[in-house]
C-alpha atoms as a PDB file:
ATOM      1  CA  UNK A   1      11.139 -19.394  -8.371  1.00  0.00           C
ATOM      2  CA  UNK A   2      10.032 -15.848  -8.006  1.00  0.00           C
ATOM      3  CA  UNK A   3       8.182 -13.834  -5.716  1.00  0.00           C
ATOM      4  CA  UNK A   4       7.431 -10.630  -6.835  1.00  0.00           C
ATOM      5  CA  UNK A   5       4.560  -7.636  -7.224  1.00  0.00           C
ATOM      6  CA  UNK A   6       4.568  -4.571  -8.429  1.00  0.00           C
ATOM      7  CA  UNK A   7       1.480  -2.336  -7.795  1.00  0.00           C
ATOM      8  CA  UNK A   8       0.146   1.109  -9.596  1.00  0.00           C
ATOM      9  CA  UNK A   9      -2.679   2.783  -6.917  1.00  0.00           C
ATOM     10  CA  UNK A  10      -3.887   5.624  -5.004  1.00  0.00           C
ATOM     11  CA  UNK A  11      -3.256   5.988  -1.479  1.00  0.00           C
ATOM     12  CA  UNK A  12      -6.862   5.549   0.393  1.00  0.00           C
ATOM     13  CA  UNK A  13      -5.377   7.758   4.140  1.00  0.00           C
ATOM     14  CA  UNK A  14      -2.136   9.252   5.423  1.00  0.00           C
ATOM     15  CA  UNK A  15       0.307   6.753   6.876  1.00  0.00           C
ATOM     16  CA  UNK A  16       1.181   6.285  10.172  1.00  0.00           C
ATOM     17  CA  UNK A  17       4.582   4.724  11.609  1.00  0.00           C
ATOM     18  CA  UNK A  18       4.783   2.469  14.466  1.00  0.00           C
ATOM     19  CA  UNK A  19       7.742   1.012  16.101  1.00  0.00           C
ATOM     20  CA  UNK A  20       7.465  -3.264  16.346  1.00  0.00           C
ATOM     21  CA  UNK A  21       8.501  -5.086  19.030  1.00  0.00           C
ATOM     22  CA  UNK A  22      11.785  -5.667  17.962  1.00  0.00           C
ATOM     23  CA  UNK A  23      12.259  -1.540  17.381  1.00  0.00           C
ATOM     24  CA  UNK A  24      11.982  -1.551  13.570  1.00  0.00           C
ATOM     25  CA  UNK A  25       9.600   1.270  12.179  1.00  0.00           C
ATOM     26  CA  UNK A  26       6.201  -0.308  10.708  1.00  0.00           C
ATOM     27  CA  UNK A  27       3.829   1.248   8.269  1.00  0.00           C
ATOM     28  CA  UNK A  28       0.781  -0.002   6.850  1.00  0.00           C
ATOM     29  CA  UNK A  29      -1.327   1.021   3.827  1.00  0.00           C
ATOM     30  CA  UNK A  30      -3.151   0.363   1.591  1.00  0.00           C
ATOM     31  CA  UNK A  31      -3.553   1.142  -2.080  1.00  0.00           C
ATOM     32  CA  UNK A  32      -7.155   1.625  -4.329  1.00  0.00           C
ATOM     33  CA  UNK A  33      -5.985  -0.134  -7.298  1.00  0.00           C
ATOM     34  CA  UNK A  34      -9.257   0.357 -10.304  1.00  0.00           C
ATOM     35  CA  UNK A  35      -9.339  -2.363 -11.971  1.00  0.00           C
ATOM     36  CA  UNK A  36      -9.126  -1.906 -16.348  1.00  0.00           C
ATOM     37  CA  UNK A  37     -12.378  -3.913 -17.164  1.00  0.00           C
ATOM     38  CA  UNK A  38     -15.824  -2.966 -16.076  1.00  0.00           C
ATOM     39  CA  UNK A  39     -18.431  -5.611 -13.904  1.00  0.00           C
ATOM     40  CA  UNK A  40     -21.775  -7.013 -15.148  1.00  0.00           C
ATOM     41  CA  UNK A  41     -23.157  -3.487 -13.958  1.00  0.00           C
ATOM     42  CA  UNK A  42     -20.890  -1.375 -16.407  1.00  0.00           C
ATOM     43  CA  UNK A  43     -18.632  -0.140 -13.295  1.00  0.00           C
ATOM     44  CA  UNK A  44     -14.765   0.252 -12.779  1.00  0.00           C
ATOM     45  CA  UNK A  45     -14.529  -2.450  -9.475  1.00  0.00           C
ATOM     46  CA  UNK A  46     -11.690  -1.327  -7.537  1.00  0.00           C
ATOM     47  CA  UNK A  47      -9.069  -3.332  -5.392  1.00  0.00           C
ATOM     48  CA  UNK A  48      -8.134  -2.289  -2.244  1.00  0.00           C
ATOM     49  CA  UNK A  49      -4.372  -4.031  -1.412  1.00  0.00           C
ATOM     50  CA  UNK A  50      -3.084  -4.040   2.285  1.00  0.00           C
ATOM     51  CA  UNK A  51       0.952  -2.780   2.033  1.00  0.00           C
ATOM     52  CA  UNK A  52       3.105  -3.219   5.087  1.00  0.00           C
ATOM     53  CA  UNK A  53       6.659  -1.299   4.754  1.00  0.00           C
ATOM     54  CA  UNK A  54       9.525  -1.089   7.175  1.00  0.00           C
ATOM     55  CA  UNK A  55      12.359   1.390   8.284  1.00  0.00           C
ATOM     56  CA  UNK A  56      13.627   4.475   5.915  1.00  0.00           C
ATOM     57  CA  UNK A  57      10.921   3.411   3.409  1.00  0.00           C
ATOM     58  CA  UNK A  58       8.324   3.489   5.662  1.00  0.00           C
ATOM     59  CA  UNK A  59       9.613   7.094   6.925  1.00  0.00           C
ATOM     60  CA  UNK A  60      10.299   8.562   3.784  1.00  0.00           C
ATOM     61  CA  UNK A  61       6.628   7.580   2.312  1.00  0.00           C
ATOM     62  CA  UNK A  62       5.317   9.132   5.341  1.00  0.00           C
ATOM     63  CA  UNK A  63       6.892  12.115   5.114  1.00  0.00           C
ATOM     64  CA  UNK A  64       6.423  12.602   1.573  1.00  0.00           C
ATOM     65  CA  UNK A  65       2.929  10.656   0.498  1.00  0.00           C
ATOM     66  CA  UNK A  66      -0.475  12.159   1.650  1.00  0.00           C
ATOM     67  CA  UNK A  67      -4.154  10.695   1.209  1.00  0.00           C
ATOM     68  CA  UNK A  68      -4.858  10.592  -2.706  1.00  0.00           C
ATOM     69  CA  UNK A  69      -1.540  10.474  -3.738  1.00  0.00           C
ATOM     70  CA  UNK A  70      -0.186   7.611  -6.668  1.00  0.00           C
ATOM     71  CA  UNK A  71       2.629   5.124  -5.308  1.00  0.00           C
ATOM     72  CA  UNK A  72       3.932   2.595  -7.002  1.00  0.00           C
ATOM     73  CA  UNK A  73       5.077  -0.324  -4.986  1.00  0.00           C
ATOM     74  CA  UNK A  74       7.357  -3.269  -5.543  1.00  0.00           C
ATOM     75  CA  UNK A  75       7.419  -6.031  -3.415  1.00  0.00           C
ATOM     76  CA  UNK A  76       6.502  -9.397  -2.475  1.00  0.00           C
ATOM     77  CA  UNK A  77       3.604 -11.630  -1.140  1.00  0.00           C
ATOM     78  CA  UNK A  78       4.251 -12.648   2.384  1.00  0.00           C
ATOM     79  CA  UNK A  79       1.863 -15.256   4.053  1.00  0.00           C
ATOM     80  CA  UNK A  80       1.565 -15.431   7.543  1.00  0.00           C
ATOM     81  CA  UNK A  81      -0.608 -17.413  10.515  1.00  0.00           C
ATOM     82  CA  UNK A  82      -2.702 -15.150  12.820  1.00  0.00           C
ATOM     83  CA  UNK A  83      -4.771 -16.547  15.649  1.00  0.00           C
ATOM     84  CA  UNK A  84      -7.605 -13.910  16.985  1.00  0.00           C
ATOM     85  CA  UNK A  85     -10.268 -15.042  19.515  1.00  0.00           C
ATOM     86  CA  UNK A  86      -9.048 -18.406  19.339  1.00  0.00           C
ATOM     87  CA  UNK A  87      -9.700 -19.046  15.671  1.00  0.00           C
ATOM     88  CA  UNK A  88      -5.837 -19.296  13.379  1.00  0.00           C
ATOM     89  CA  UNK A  89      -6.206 -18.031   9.769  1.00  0.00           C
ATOM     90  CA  UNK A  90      -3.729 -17.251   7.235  1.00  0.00           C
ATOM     91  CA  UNK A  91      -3.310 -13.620   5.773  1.00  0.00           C
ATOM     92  CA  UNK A  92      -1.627 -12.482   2.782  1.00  0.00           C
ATOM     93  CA  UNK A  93      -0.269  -9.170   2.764  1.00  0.00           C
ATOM     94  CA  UNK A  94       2.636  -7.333   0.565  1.00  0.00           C
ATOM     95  CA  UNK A  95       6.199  -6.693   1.877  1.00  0.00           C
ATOM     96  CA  UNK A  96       7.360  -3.016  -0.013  1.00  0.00           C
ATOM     97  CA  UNK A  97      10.447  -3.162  -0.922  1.00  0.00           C
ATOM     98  CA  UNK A  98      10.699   0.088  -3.121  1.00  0.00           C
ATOM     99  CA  UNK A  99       8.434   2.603  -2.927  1.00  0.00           C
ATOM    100  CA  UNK A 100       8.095   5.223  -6.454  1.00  0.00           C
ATOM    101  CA  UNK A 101       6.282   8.713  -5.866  1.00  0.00           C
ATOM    102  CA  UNK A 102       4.085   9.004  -9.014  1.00  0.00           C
ATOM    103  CA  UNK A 103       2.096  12.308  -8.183  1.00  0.00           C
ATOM    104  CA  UNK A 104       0.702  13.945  -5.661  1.00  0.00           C
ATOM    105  CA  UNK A 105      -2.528  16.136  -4.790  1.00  0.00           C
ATOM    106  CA  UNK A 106      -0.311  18.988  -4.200  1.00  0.00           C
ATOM    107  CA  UNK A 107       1.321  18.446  -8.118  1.00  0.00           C
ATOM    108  CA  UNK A 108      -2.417  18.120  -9.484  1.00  0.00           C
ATOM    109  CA  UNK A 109      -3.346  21.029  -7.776  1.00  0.00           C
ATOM    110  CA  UNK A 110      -0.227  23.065  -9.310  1.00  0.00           C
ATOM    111  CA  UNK A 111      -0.956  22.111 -12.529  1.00  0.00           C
ATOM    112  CA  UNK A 112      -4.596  23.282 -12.894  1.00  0.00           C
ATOM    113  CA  UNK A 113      -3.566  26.586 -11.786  1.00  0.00           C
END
């Protein structure tokens, strides 16, 4: 069996790093992924895919990815139970593994100089 994902997108805000309970450093994002057919209306839809990284990936994406920037991301699909004002539901989120730089603003903005 296999469990894997890899994902192409945009970076929708800068990342912040937390520490969990346990002392591991957390980051959550989340990428705008445009889908590559158009809706009934003639418009690009656009995904937007919760990430959740940990440790030296999570560091080094913060320290080196901004808002706007292209990431690709390969991971897996982690389900877990969450219970919030009494009511249990299941979320699926992604687990990075490896994190790829793509671009960045900062290389777009070089290049139309």
């Amino acid at each position: 069996m296999l469990n894997q994902i890899v994902l192409v997108g945009r970076l929708t805000k800068d990342i912040q790093v937390n520490k969990s309970e346990s002392g591991k450093q957390v980051a959550s994002l989340v990428l705008a992924i445009p889908r590559s057919f158009k809706n009934m209306n003639g418009i690009y839809d656009t995904d937007f895919i919760e990430c959740t990284l940990f440790d030296n990936i999570a560091q080094n994406t913060k320290e080196y990815c901004h808002k706007g920037d292209i990431l690709g991301i390969k991971g897996r699909v982690q389900s877990r139970l969450v219970e919030k004002d009494n009511e249990k539901r299941n979320v699926i989120e992604v687990i990075a593994e490896k994190v790829t730089f793509l671009t960045s603003k900062k290389d777009a903005e070089v290049e139309n100089e």
